[in-house]
C-alpha atoms as a PDB file:
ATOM      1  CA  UNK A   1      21.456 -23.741 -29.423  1.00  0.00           C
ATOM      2  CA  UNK A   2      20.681 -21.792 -26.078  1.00  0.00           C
ATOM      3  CA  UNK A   3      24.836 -21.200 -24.095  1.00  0.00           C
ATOM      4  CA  UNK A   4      22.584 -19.841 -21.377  1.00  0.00           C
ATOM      5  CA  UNK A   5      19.288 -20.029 -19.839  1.00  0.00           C
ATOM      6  CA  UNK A   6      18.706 -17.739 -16.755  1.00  0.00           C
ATOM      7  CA  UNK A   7      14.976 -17.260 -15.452  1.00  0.00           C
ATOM      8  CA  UNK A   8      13.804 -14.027 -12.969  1.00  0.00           C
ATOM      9  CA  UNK A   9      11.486 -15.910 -10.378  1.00  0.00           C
ATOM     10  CA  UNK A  10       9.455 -15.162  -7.495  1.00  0.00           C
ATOM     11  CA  UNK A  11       8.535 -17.653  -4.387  1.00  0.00           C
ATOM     12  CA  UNK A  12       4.533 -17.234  -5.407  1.00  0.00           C
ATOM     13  CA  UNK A  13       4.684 -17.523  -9.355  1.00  0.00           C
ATOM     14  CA  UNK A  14       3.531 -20.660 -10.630  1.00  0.00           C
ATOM     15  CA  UNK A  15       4.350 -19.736 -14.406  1.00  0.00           C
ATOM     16  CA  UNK A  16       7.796 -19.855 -12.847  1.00  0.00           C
ATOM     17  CA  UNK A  17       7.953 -23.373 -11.363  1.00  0.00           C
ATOM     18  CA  UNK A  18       5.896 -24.614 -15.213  1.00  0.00           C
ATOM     19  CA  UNK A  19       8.999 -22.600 -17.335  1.00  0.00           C
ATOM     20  CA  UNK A  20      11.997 -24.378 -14.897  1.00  0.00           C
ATOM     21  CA  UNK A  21       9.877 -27.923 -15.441  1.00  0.00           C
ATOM     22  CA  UNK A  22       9.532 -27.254 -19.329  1.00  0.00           C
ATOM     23  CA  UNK A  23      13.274 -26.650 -19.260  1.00  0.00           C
ATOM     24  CA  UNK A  24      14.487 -29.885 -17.136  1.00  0.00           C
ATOM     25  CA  UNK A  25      12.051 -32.053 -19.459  1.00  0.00           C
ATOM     26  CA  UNK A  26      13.805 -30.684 -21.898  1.00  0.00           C
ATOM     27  CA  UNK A  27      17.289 -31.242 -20.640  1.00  0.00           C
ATOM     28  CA  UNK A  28      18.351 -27.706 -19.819  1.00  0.00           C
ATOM     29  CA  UNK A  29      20.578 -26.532 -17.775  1.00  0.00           C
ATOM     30  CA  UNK A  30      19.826 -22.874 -16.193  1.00  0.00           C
ATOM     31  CA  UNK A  31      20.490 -20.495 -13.578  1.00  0.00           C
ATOM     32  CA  UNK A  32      17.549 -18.781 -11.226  1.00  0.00           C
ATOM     33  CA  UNK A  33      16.872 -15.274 -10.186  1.00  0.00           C
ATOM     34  CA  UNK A  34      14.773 -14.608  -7.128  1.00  0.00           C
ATOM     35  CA  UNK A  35      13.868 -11.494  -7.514  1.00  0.00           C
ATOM     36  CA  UNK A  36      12.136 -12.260  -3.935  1.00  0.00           C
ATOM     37  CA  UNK A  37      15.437 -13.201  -2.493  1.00  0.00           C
ATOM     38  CA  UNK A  38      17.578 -10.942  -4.536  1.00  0.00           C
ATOM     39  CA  UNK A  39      15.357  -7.410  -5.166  1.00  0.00           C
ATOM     40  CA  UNK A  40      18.508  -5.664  -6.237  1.00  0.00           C
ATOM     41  CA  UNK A  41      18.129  -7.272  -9.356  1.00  0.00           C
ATOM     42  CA  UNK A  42      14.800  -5.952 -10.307  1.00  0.00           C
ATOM     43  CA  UNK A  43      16.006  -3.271 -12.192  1.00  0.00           C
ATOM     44  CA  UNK A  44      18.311  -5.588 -14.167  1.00  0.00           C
ATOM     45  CA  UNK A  45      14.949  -7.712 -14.975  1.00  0.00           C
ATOM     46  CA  UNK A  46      12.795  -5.233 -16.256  1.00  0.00           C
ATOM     47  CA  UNK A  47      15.583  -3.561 -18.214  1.00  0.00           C
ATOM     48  CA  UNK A  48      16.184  -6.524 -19.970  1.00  0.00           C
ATOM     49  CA  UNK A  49      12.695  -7.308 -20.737  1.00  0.00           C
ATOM     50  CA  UNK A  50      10.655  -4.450 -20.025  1.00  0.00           C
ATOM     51  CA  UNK A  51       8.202  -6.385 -17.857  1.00  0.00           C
ATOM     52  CA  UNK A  52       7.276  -6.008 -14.246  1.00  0.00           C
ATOM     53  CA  UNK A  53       6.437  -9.609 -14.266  1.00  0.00           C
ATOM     54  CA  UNK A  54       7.713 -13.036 -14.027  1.00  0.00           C
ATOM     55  CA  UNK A  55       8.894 -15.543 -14.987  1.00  0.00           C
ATOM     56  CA  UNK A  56      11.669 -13.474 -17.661  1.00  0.00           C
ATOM     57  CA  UNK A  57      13.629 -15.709 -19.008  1.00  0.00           C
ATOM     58  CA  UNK A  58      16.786 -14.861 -21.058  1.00  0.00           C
ATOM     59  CA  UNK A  59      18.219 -16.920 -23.485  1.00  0.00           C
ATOM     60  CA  UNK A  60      21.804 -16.614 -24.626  1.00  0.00           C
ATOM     61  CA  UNK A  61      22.647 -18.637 -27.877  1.00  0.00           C
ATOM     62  CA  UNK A  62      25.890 -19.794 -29.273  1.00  0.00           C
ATOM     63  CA  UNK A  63      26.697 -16.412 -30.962  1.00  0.00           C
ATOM     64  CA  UNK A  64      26.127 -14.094 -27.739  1.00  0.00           C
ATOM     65  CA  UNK A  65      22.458 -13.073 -29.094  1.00  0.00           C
ATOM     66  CA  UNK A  66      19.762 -12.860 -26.143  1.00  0.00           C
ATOM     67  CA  UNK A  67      16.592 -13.622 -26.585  1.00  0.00           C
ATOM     68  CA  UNK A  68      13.985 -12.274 -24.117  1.00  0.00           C
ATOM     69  CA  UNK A  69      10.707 -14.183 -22.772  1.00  0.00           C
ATOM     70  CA  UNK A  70       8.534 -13.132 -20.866  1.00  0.00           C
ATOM     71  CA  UNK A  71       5.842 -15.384 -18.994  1.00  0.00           C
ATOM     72  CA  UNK A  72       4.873 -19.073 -19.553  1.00  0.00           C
ATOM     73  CA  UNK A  73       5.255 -18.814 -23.326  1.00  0.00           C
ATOM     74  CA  UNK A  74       5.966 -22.129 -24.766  1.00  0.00           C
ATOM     75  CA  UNK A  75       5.975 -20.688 -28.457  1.00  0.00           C
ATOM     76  CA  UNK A  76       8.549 -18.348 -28.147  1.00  0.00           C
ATOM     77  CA  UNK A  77      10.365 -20.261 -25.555  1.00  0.00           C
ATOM     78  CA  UNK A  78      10.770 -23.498 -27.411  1.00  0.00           C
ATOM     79  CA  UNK A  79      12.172 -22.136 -30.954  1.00  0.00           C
ATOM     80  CA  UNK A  80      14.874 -20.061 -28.439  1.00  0.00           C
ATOM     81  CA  UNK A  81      16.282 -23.230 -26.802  1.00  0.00           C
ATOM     82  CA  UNK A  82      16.353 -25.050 -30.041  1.00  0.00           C
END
């Protein structure tokens, strides 16, 4: 069971806007990063997932674990929120 979602965004990324509605169909509650509007964070981002792309979105579970997905990746995404 995901404690925490947070998602790395930019204004232009249309994976973005398809992860945040995959989340909110699913009920989700989680907290955005624009990396547009907030470029300090950028080195936070890609240490976390090693990517210099977006969306990254980081999924906390119950027991402080993190997992790490990067892009519009429904089959990784889905089994982390579960």
């Amino acid at each position: 069971m995901a404690k925490n979602i947070t998602i790395f965004t930019t204004n232009t990324c249309s994976y973005c806007v398809m992860v945040k509605r995959f989340l909110d169909m699913k009920g989700q509650n989680y907290d955005v990063v624009n990396l547009d509007e907030n470029p300090e964070r950028q080195q936070e981002a890609l240490a976390m997932s090693g990517a210099l792309t977006v969306p990254i979105t980081i999924v906390t579970k119950d027991d402080d674990s993190q997992e790490v997905v990067v892009g519009y990746n429904l089959s990784r995404l889905a089994p982390a929120i579960a």
